[in-house]
N, C-alpha and C. Protein backbone atom coordinates (compact mmCIF):
# COMPACT_ATOMS: atom_id res chain seq x y z
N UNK A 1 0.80 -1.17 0.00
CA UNK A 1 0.00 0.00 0.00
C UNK A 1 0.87 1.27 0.00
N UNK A 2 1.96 1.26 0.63
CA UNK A 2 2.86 2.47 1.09
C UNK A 2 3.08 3.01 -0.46
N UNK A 3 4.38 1.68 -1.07
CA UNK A 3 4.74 1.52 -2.22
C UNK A 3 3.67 2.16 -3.44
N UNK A 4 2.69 1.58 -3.78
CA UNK A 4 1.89 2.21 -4.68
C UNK A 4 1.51 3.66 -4.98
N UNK A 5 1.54 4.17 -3.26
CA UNK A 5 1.24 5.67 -3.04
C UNK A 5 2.60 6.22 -3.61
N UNK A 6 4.02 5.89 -3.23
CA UNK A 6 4.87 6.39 -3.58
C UNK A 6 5.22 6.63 -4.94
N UNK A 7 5.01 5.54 -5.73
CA UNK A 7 4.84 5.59 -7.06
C UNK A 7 4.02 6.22 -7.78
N UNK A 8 2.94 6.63 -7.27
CA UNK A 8 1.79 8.17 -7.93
C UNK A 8 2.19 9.18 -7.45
N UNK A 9 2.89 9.09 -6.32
CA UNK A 9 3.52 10.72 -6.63
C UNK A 9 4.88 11.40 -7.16
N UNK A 10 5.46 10.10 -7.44
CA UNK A 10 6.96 10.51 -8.43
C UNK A 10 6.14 10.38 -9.41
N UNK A 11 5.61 9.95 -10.14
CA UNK A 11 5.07 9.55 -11.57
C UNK A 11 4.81 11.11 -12.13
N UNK A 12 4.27 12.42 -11.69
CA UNK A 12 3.79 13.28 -12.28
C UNK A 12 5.23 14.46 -12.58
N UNK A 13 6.07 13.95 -11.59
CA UNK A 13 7.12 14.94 -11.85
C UNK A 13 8.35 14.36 -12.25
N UNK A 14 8.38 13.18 -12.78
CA UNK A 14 8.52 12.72 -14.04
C UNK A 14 8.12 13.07 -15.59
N UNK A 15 7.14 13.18 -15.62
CA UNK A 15 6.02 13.64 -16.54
C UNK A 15 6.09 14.79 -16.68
N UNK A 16 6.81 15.92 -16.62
CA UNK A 16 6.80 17.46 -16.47
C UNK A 16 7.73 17.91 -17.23
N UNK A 17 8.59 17.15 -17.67
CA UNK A 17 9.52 17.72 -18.74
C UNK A 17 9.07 17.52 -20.00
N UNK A 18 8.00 16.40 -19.84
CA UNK A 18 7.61 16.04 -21.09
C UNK A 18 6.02 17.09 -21.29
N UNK A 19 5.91 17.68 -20.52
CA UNK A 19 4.81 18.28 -20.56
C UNK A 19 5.02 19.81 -21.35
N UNK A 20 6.15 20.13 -20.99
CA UNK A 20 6.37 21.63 -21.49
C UNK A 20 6.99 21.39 -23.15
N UNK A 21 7.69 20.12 -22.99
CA UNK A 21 7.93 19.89 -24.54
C UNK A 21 6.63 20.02 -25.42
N UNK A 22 5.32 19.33 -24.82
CA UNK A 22 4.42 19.04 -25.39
C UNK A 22 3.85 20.22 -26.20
N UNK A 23 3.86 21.18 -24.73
CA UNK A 23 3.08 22.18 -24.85
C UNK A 23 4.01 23.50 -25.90
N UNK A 24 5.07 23.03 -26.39
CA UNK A 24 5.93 24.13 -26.98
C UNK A 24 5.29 23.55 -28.44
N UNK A 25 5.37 22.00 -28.44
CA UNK A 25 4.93 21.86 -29.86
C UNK A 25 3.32 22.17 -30.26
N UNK A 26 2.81 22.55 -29.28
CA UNK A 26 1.77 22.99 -29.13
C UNK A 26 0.95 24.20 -29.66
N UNK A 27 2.49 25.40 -29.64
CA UNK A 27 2.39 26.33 -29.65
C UNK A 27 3.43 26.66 -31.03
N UNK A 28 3.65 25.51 -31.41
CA UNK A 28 4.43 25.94 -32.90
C UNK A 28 3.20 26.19 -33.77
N UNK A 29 2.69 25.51 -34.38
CA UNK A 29 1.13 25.89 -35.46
C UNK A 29 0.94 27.13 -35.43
N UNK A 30 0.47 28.06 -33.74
CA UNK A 30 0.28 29.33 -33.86
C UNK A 30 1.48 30.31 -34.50
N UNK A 31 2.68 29.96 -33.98
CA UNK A 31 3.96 30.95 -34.27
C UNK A 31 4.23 30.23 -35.74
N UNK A 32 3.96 28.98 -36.64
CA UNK A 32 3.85 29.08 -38.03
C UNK A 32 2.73 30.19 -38.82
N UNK A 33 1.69 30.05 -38.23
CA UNK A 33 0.32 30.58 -38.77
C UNK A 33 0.87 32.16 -38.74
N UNK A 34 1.34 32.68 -37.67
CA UNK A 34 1.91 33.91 -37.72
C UNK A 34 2.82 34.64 -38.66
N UNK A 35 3.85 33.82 -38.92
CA UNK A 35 5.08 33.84 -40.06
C UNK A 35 4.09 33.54 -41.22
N UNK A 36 3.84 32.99 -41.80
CA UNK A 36 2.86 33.21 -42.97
C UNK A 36 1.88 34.53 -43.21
N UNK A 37 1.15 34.62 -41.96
CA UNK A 37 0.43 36.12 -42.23
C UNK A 37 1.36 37.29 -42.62
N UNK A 38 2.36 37.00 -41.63
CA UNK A 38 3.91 38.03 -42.40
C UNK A 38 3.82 38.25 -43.24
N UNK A 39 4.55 37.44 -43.98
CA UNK A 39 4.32 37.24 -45.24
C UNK A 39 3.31 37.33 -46.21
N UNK A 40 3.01 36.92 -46.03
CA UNK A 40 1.20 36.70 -47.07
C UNK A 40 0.82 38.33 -47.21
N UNK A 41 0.12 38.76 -45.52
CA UNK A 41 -0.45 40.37 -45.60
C UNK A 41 0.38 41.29 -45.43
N UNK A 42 1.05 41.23 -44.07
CA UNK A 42 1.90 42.58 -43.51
C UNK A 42 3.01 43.25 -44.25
N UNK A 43 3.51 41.82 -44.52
CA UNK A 43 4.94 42.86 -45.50
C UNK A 43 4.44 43.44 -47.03
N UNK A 44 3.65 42.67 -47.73
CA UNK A 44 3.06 43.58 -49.08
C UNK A 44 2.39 44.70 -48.69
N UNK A 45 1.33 44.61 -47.64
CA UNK A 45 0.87 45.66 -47.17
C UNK A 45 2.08 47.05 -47.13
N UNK A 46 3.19 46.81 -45.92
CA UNK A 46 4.28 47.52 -45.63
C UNK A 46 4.88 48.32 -47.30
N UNK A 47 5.21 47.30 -47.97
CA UNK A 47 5.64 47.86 -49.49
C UNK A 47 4.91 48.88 -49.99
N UNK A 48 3.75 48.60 -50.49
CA UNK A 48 2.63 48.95 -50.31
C UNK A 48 3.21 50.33 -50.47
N UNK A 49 2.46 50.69 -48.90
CA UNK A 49 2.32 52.16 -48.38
C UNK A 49 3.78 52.90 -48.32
N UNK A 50 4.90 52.33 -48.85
CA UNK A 50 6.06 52.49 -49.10
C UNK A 50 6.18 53.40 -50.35
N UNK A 51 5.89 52.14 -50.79
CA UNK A 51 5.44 53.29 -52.30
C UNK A 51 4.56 54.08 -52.58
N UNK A 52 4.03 54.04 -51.77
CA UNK A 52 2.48 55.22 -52.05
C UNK A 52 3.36 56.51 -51.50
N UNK A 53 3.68 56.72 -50.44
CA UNK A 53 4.58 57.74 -49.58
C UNK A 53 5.38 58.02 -50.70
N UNK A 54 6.32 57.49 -51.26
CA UNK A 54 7.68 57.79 -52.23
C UNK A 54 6.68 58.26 -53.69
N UNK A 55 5.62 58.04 -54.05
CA UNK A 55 4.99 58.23 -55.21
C UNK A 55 4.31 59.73 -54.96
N UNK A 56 3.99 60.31 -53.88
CA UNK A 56 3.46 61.44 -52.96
C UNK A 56 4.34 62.61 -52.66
N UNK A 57 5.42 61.59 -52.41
CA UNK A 57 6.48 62.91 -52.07
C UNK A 57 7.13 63.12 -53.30
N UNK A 58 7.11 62.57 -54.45
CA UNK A 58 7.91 62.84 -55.60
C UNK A 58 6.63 63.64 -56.58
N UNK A 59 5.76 64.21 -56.45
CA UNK A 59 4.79 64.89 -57.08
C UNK A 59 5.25 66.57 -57.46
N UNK A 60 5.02 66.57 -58.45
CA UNK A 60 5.59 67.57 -59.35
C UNK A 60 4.53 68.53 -59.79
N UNK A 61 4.53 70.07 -60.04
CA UNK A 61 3.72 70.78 -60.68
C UNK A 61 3.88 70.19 -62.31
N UNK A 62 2.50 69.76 -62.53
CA UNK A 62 2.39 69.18 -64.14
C UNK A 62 1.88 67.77 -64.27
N UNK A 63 2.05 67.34 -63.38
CA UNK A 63 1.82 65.91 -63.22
C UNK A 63 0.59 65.82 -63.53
N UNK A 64 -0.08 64.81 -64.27
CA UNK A 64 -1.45 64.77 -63.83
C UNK A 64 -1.43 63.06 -63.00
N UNK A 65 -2.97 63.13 -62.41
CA UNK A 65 -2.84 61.93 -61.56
C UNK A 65 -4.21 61.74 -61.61
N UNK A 66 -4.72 60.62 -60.68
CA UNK A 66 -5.97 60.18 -60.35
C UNK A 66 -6.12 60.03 -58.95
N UNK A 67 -7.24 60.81 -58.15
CA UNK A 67 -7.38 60.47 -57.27
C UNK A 67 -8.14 59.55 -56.59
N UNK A 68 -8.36 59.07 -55.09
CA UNK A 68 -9.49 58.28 -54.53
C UNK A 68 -10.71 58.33 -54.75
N UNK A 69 -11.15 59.49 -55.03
CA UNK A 69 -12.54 59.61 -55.56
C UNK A 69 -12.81 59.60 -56.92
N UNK A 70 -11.80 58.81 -57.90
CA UNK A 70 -11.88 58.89 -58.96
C UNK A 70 -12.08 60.48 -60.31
N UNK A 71 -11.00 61.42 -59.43
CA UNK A 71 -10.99 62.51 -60.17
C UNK A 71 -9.95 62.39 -60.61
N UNK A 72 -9.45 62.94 -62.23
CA UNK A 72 -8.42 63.34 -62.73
C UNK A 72 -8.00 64.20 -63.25
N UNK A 73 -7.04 64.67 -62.56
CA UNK A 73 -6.64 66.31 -63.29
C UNK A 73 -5.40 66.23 -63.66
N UNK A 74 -4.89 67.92 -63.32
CA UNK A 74 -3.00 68.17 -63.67
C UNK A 74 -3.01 68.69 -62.33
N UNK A 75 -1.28 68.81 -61.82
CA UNK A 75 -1.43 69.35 -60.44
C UNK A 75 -0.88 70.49 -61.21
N UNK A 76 -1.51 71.84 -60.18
CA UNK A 76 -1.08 73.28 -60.69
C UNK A 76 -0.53 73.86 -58.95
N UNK A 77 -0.54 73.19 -58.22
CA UNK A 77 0.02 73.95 -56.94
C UNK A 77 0.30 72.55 -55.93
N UNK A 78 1.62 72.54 -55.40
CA UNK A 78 1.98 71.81 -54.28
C UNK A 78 2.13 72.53 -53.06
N UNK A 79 1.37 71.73 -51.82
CA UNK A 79 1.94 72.19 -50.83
C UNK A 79 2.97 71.12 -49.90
N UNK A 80 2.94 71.26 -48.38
CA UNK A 80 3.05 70.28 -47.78
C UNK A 80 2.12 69.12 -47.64
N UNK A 81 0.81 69.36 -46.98
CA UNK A 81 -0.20 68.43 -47.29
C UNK A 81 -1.16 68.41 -48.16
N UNK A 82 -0.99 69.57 -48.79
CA UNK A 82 -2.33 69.74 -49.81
C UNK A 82 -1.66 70.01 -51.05
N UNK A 83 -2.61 69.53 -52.37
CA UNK A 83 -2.33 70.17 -53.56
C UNK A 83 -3.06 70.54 -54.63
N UNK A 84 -3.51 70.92 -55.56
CA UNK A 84 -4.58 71.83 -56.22
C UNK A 84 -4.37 71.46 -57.44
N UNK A 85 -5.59 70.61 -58.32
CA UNK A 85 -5.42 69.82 -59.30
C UNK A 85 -6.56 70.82 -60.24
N UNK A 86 -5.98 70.70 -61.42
CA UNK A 86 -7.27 71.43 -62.47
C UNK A 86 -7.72 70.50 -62.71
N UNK A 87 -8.87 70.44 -62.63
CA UNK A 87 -9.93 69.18 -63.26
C UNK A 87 -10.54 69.52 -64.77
N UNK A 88 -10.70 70.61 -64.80
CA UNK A 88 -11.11 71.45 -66.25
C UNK A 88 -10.80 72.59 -66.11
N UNK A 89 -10.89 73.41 -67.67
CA UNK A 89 -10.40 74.51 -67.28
C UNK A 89 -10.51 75.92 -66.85
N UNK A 90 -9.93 76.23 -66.11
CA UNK A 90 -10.28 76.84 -65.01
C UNK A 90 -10.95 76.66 -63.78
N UNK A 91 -10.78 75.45 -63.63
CA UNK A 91 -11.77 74.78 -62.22
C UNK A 91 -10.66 73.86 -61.72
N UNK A 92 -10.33 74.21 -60.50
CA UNK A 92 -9.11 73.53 -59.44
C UNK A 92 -9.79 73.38 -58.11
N UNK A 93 -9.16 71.78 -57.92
CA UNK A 93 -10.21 71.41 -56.43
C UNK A 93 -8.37 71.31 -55.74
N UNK A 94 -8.85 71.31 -54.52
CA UNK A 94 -7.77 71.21 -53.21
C UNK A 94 -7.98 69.94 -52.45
N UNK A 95 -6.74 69.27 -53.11
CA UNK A 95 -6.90 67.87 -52.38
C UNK A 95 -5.40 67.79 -51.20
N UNK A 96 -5.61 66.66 -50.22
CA UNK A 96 -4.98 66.09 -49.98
C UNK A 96 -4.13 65.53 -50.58
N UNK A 97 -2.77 65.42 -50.09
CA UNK A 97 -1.76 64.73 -50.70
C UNK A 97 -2.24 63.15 -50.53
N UNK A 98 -2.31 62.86 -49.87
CA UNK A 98 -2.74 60.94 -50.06
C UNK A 98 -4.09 60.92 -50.16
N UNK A 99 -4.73 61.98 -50.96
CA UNK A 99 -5.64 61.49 -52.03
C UNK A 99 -5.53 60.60 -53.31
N UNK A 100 -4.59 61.52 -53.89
CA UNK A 100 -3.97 60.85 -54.93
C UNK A 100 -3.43 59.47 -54.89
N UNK A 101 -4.00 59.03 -55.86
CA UNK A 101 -3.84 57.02 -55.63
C UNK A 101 -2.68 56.74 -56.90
N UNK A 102 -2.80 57.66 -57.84
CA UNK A 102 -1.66 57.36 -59.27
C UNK A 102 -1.18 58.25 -60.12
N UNK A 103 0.02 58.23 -60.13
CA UNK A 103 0.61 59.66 -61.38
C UNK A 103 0.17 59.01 -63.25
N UNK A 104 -0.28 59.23 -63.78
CA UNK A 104 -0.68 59.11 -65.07
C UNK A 104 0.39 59.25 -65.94
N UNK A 105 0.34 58.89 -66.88
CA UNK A 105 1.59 58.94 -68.14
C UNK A 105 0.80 60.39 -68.20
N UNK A 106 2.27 61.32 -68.92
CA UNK A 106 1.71 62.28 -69.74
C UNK A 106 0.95 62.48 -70.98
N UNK A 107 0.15 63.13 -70.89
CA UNK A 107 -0.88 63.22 -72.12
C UNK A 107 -1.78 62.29 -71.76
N UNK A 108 -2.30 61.77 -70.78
CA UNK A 108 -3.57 61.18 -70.42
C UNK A 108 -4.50 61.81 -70.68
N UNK A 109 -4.83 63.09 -70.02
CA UNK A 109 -5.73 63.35 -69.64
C UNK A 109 -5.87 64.69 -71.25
N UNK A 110 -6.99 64.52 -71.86
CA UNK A 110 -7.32 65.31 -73.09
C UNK A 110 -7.85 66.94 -72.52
């Protein structure tokens, strides 16, 4: 009787090294699933808005572009955050700089 008792209670801390192993492989799936979303969303995302910034800050009087709301003009005034596109002529709206979604080849716009 003694014996038996003694043996259920070494038995679990025995069992404890193998438990945290368990539980690490446990926890690999999540930290794979993670490294893939990396990859997959965050870093194209990251590029992304990389280039949108570098395509924004390189904006030129003359340019024409297209914006988010699907307007297209020429730019006739830069600021810091704002810039002033002719849409026709003589009619200039004041947009935001990360309005603009694309610089256009020249001679797009008729």
């Amino acid at each position: 009787m003694f014996i038996s008792s003694a043996i259920a209670q070494t038995a679990p801390a025995a069992a404890a090294g193998g438990d945290m192993q368990s539980s690490l492989m446990g926890m690999l799936p999540l930290v794979l699933m993670f490294v893939v979303l990396y990859f997959v969303m965050i870093r194209p995302q990251m590029k992304k808005a990389k280039e949108h910034k570098s395509m924004i800050e390189a904006l030129a009087k003359g340019d024409e572009v297209a914006t988010a709301g699907g307007i297209l003009g020429k730019v006739t005034k830069l600021g810091d955050s704002f810039i002033d596109i002719e849409v026709a002529s003589g009619v200039e709206v004041h947009l935001q700089r990360s309005a603009v979604v694309q610089v256009l080849p020249k001679g797009s716009i008729k």
